[in-house]
Protein backbone atom coordinates (compact mmCIF):
# COMPACT_ATOMS: atom_id res chain seq x y z
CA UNK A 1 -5.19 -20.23 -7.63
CA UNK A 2 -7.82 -18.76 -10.22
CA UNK A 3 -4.99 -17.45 -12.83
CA UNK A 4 -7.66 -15.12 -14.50
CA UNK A 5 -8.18 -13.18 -11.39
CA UNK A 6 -4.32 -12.78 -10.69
CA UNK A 7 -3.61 -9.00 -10.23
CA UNK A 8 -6.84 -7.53 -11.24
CA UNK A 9 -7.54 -5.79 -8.14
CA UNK A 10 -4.77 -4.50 -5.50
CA UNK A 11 -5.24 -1.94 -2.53
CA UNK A 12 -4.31 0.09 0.24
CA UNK A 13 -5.15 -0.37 3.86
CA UNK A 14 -6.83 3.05 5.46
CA UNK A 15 -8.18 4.69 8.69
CA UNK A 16 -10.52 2.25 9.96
CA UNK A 17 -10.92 1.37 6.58
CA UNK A 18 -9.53 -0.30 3.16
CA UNK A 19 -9.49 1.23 -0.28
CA UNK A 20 -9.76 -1.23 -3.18
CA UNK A 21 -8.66 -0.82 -7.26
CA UNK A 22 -9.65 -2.51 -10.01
CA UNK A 23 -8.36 -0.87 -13.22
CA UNK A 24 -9.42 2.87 -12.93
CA UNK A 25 -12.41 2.18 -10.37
CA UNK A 26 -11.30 2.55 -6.68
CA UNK A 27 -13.50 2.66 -4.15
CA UNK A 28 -12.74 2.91 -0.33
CA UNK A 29 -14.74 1.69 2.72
CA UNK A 30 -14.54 3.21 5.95
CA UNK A 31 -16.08 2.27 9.37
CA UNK A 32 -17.18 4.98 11.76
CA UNK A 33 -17.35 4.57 15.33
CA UNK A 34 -20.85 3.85 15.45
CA UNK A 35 -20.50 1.00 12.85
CA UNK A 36 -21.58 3.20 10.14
CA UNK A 37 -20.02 2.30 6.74
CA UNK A 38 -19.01 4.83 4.39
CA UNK A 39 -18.25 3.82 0.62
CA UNK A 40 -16.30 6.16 -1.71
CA UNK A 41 -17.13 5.75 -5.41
CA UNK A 42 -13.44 7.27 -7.04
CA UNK A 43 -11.80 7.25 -9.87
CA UNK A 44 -7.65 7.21 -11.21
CA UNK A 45 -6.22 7.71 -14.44
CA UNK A 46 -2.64 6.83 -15.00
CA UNK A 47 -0.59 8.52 -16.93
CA UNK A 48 0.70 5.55 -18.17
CA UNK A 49 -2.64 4.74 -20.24
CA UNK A 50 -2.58 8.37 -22.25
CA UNK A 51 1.65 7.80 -22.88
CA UNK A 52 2.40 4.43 -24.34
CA UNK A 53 5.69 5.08 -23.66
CA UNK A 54 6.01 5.21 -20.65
CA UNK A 55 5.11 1.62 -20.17
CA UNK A 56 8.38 0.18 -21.11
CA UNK A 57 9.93 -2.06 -18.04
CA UNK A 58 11.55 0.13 -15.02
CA UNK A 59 10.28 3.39 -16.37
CA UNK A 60 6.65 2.22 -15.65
CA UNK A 61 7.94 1.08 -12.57
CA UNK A 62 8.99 4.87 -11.77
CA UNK A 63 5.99 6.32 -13.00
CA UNK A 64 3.85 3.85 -10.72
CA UNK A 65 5.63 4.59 -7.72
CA UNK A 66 4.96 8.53 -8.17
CA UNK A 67 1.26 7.89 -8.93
CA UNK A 68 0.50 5.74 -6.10
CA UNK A 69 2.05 7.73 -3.94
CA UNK A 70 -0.37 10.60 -5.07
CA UNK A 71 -3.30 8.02 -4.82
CA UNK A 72 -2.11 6.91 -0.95
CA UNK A 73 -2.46 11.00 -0.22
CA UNK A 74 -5.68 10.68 -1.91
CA UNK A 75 -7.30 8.05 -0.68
CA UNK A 76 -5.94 8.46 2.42
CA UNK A 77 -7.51 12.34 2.31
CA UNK A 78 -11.08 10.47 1.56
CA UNK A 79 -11.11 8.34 4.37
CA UNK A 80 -10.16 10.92 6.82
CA UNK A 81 -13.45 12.93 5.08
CA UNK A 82 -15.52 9.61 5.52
CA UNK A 83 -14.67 9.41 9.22
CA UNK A 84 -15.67 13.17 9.76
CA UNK A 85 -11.56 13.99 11.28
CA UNK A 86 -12.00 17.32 9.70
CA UNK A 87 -15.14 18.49 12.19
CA UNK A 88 -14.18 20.89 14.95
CA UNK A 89 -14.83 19.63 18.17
CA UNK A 90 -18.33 21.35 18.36
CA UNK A 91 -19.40 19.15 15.54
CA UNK A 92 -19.18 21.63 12.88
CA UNK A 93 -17.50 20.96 9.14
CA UNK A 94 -14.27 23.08 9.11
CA UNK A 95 -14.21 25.97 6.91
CA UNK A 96 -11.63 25.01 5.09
CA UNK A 97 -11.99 21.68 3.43
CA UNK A 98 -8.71 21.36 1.55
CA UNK A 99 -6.75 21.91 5.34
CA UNK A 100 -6.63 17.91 5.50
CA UNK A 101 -5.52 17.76 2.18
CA UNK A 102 -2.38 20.05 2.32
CA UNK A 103 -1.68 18.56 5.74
CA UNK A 104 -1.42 15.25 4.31
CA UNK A 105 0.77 16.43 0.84
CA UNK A 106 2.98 18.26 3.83
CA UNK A 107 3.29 15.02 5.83
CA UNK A 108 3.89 12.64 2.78
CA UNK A 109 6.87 15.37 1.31
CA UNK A 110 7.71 15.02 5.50
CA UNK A 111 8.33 11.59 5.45
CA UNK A 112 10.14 11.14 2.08
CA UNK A 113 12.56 13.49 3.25
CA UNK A 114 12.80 11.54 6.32
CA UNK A 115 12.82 8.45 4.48
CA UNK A 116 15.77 9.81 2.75
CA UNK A 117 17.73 11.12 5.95
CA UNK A 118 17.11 8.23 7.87
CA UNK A 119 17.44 5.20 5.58
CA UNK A 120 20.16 6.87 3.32
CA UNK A 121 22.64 9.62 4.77
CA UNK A 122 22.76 8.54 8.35
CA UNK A 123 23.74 4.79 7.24
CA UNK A 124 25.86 6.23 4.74
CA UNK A 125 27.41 8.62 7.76
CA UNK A 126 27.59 6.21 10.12
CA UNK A 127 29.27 3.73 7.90
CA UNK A 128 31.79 6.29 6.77
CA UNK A 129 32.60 7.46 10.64
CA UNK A 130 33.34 3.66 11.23
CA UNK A 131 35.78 2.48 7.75
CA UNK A 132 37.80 6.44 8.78
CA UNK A 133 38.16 5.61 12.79
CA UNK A 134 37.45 1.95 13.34
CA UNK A 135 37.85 -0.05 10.71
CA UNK A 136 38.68 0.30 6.76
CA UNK A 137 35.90 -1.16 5.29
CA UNK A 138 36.88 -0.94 1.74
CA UNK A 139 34.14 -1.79 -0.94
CA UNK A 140 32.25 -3.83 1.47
CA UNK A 141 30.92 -0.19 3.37
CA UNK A 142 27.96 -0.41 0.90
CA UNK A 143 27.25 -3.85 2.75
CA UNK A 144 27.60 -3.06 5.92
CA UNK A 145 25.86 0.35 4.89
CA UNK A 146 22.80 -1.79 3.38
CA UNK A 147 22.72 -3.99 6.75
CA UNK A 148 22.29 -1.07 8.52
CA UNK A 149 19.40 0.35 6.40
CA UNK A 150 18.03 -2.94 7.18
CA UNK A 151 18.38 -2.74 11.14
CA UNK A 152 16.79 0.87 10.56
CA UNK A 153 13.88 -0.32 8.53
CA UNK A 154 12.60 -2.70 10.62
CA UNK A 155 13.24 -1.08 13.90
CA UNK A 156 11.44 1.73 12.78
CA UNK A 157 8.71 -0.84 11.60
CA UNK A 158 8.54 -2.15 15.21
CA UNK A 159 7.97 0.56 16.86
CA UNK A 160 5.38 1.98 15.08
CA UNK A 161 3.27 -0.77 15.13
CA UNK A 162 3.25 -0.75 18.94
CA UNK A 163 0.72 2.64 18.24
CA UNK A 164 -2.56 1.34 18.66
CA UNK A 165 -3.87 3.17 15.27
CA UNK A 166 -1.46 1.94 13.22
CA UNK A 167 -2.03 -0.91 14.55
CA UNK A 168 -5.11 -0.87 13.97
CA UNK A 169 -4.26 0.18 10.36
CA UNK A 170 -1.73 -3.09 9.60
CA UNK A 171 -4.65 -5.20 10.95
CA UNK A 172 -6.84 -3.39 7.86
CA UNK A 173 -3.70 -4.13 5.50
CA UNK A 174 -4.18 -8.12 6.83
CA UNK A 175 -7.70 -7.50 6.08
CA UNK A 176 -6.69 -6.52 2.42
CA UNK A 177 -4.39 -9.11 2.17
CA UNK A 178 -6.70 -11.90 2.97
CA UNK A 179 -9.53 -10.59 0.63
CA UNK A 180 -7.70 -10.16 -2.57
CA UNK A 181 -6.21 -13.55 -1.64
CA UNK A 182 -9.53 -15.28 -1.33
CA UNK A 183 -10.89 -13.56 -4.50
CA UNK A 184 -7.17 -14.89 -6.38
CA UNK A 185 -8.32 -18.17 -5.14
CA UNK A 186 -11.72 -18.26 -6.76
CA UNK A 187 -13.36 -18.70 -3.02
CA UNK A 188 -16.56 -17.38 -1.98
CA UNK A 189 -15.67 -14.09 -0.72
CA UNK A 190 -17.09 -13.81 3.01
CA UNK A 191 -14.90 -13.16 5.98
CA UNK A 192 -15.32 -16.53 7.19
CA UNK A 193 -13.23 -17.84 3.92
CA UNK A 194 -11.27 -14.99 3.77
CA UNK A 195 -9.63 -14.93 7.12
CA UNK A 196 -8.25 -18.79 6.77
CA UNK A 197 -6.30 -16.69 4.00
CA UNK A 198 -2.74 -16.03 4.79
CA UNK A 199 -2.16 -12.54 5.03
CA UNK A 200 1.07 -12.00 3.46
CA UNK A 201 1.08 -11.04 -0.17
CA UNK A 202 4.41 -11.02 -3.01
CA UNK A 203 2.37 -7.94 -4.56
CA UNK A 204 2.75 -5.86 -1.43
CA UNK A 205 4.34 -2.73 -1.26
CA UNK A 206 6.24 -3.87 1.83
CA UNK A 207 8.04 -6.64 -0.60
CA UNK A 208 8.98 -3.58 -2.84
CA UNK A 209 10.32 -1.40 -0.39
CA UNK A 210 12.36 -4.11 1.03
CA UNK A 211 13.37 -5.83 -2.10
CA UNK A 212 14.58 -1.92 -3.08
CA UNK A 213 16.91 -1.83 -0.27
CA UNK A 214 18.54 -5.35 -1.24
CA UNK A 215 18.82 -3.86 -4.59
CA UNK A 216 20.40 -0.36 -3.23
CA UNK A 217 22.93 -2.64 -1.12
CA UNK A 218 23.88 -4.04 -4.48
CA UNK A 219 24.07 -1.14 -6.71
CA UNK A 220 25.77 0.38 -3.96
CA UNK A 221 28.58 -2.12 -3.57
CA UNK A 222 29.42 -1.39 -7.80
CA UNK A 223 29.63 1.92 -6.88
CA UNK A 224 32.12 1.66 -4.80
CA UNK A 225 34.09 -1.00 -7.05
CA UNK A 226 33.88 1.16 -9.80
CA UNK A 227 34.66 4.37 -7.94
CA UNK A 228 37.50 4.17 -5.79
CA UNK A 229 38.12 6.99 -2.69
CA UNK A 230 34.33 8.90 -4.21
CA UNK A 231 33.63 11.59 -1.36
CA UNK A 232 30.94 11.04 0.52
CA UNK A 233 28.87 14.03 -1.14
CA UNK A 234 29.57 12.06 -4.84
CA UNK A 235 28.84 8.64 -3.54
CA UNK A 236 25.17 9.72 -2.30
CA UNK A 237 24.49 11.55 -5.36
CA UNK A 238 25.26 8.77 -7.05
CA UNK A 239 23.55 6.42 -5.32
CA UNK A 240 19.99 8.95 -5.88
CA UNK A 241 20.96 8.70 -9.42
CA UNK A 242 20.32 5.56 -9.45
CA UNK A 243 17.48 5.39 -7.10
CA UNK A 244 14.96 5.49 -10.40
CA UNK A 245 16.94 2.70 -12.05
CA UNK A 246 16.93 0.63 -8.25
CA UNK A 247 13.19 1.60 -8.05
CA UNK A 248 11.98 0.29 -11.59
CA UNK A 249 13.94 -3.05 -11.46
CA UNK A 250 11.99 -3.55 -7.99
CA UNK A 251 9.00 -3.05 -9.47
CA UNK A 252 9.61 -5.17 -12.49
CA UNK A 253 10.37 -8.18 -9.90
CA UNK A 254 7.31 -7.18 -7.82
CA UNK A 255 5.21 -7.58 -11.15
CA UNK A 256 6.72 -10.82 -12.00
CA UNK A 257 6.58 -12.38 -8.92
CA UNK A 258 3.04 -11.68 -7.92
CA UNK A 259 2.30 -13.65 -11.71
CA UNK A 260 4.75 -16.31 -11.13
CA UNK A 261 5.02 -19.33 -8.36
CA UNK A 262 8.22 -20.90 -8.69
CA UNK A 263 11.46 -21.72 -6.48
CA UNK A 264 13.48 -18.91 -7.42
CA UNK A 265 10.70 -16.15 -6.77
CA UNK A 266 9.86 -17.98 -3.77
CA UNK A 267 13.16 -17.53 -2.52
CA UNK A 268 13.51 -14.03 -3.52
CA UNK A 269 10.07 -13.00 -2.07
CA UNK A 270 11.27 -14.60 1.25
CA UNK A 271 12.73 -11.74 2.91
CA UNK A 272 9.55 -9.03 1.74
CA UNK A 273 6.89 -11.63 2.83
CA UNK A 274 8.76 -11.65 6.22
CA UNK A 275 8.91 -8.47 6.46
CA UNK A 276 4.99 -8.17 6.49
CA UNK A 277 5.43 -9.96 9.98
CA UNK A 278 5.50 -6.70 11.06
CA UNK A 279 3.39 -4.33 8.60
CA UNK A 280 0.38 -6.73 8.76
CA UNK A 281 -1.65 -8.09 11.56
CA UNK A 282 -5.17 -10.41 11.87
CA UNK A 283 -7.96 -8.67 11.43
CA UNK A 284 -11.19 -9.10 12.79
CA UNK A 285 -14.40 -10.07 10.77
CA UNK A 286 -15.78 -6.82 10.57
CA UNK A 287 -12.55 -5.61 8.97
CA UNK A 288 -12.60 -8.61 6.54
CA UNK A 289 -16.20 -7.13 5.95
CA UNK A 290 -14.86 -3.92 5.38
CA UNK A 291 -12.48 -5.15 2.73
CA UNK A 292 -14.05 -7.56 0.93
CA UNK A 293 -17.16 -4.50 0.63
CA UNK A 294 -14.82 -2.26 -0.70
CA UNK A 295 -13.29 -5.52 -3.28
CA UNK A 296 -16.61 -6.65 -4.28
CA UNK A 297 -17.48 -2.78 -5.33
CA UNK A 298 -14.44 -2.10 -7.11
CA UNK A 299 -15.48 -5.44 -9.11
CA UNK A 300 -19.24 -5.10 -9.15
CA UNK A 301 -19.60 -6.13 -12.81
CA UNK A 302 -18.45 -9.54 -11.83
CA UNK A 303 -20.42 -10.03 -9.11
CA UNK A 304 -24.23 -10.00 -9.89
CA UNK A 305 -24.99 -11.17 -6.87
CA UNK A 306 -23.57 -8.20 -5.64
CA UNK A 307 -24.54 -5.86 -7.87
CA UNK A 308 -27.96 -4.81 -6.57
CA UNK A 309 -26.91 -4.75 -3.03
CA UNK A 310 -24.39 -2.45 -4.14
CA UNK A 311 -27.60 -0.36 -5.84
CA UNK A 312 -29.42 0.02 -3.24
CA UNK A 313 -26.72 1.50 -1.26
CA UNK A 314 -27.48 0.23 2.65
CA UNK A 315 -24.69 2.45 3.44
CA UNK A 316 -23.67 5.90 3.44
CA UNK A 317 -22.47 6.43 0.02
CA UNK A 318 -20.68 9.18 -2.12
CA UNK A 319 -18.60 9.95 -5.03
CA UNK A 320 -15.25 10.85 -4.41
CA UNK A 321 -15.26 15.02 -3.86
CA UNK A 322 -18.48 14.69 -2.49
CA UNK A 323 -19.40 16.40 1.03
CA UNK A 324 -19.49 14.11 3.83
CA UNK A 325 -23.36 14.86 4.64
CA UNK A 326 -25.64 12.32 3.85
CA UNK A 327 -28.91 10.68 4.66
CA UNK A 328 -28.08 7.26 3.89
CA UNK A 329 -25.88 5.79 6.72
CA UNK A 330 -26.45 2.11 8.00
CA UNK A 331 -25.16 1.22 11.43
CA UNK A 332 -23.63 -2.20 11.91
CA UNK A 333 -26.14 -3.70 13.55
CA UNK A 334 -28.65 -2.39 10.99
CA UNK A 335 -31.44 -4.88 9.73
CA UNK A 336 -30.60 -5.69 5.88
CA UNK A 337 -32.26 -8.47 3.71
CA UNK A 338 -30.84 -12.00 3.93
CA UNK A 339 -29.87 -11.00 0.52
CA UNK A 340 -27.75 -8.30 0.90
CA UNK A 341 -26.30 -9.89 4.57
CA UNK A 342 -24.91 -12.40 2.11
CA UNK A 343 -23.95 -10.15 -0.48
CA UNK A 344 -21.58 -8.00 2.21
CA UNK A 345 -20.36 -10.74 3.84
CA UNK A 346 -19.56 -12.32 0.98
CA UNK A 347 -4.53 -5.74 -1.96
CA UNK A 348 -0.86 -4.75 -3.65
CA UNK A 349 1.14 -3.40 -5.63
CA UNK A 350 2.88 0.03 -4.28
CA UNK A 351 0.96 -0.12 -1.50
CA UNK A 352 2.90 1.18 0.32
CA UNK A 353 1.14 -1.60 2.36
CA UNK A 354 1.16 2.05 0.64
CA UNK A 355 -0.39 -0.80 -0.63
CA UNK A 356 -2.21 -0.01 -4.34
CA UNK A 357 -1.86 -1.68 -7.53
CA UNK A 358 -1.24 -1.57 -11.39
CA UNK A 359 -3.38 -1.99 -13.99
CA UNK A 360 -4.99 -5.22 -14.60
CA UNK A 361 -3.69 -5.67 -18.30
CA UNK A 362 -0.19 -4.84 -17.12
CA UNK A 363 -0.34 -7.94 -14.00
């Protein structure tokens, strides 16, 4: 493991596609359905950098969590742009540009509220329903509570990646995972290297969801020492209360582990790095392609070998914002210079595989 290269670039898998970021450079790479790559030159400024403050330990974490959750809706906005989702069937760019956009926003604010039904009042309800008419559970209903989060989590993992685009989409997150795992490892960064790469990460925003609910079934079972008899209504505000605090310490063990190699964060990355059993599959070449293009972009300064492939743009190429139109599209099986064959041949923090990553200084 090259210890210089540890968490300097992290990303989040896409559709058809993987977005890459390395400090405030992202870029994402999309593949059409004609083989067509599309590379999006973006930017993101964290808040983070202006507020010094705001970088102390579980705050940051906080203030991470909210940012890439605006950069997954982001990015995730530019590669439905790059694969051309928002022309009408007649072929025709829609109108109205931004309709993607707010559809996304609406789905994300969707599926936290979800998140927050599914994984945290109906365990909670279900729980309670069973320590009033079946059993008293006592303190240990933020256990069983927790257990059942668990069962809910994954089963709801499961079953979504039986959908053959998301799918698709974990088999981009391997693709991720492999890539920023050969580049860690001071490899040559072509597919062919890359996919003898395992594709489970400690950085991954899988680990940090799951590691969040461990930490909610313990925070939870203080509450419920501390507060004896708390009504159902106080007990879940509580527990939101603390979500932030629950949230940052997850992150701060997220950060340390993806630095650190040892027993004891071996142990406790266990569980998360299961977990991406599900959430991650093998990719193909071409997706390794995909990924290690969008890697080698977001890190072009340190690879010159790269550099001037990445000039001449063989691809069709735009800053983020920019309309999808362009003359510049390669197809897969598009003639390049042995060169620049090489060259593209040649993931991780809240990604929640959204999964993105923090700052390089900060890893």
């Amino acid at each position: 493991m090259n210890a210089c290269r540890l968490g300097k670039v992290g990303g989040q898998a896409v559709i058809e596609g993987v977005m890459m970021k390395a400090g405030e450079k992202t870029v994402t790479t999309c593949r059409k359905e004609d083989g067509t790559l599309v590379v999006t030159d973006g930017t993101f400024h964290s808040v983070r950098k202006k507020h010094k403050i705001l970088n102390i330990p579980i705050l940051r974490g906080v203030i991470n969590f909210v940012e890439m959750m605006i950069l997954s809706v982001k990015t995730l906005t530019i590669s439905a742009d790059a694969l051309d989702l928002d022309v009408d069937e007649d072929g025709n760019k829609q109108e109205d540009s931004k309709l993607i956009s707010v559809l996304m926003i609406a789905a994300t604010v969707l599926g936290v509220v979800l998140a927050i039904g599914l994984f945290m009042f109906l365990p909670n309800f279900l729980t309670g329903l069973f320590s009033e008419y079946v059993f008293e559970l006592g303190a240990w209903e933020a256990v069983a509570e927790g257990i059942m989060k668990i069962a809910i989590f994954l089963a709801y993992l499961s079953l979504v990646s039986l959908m053959k685009d998301i799918k698709r989409t974990f088999m981009y997150h391997g693709a991720e995972h492999k890539s920023i795992a050969c580049f860690e490892a001071g490899a040559e960064l072509t597919p062919e290297n890359a996919k003898n790469y395992k594709r489970f990460h400690p950085r991954c925003g899988t680990s940090f969801m799951f590691f969040m609910i461990l930490l909610g079934i313990i925070a939870g079972l203080f509450v419920k020492l501390i507060f004896d008899d708390l009504h159902t209504v106080a007990y879940t505000g509580i527990r939101l209360a603390l979500l932030p605090v629950v949230m940052g310490l997850g992150y701060e063990f997220i950060l340390f582990a993806g630095k650190h190699d040892n027993a004891l964060t071996r142990i406790l990355s266990a569980p998360g790095l299961w977990v991406q059993r599900i959430t991650t599959k093998e990719p193909t070449e071409d997706m390794l392609e995909v990924a290690i293009i969008s890697l080698k972009c977001a890190l072009r300064d340190e690879f010159p070998d790269f550099k001037e492939f990445y000039e001449q743009r063989p691809w069709e190429s735009r800053a983020d914002g920019e309309s999808s139109e362009s003359d510049g599209a390669v197809s897969e099986d598009a003639e390049l210079s042995s060169e620049a064959k090489t060259a593209s041949e040649s993931d991780i923090m809240p990604e929640n595989d959204a999964t993105a990553t923090e700052d390089a200084k900060e890893q």
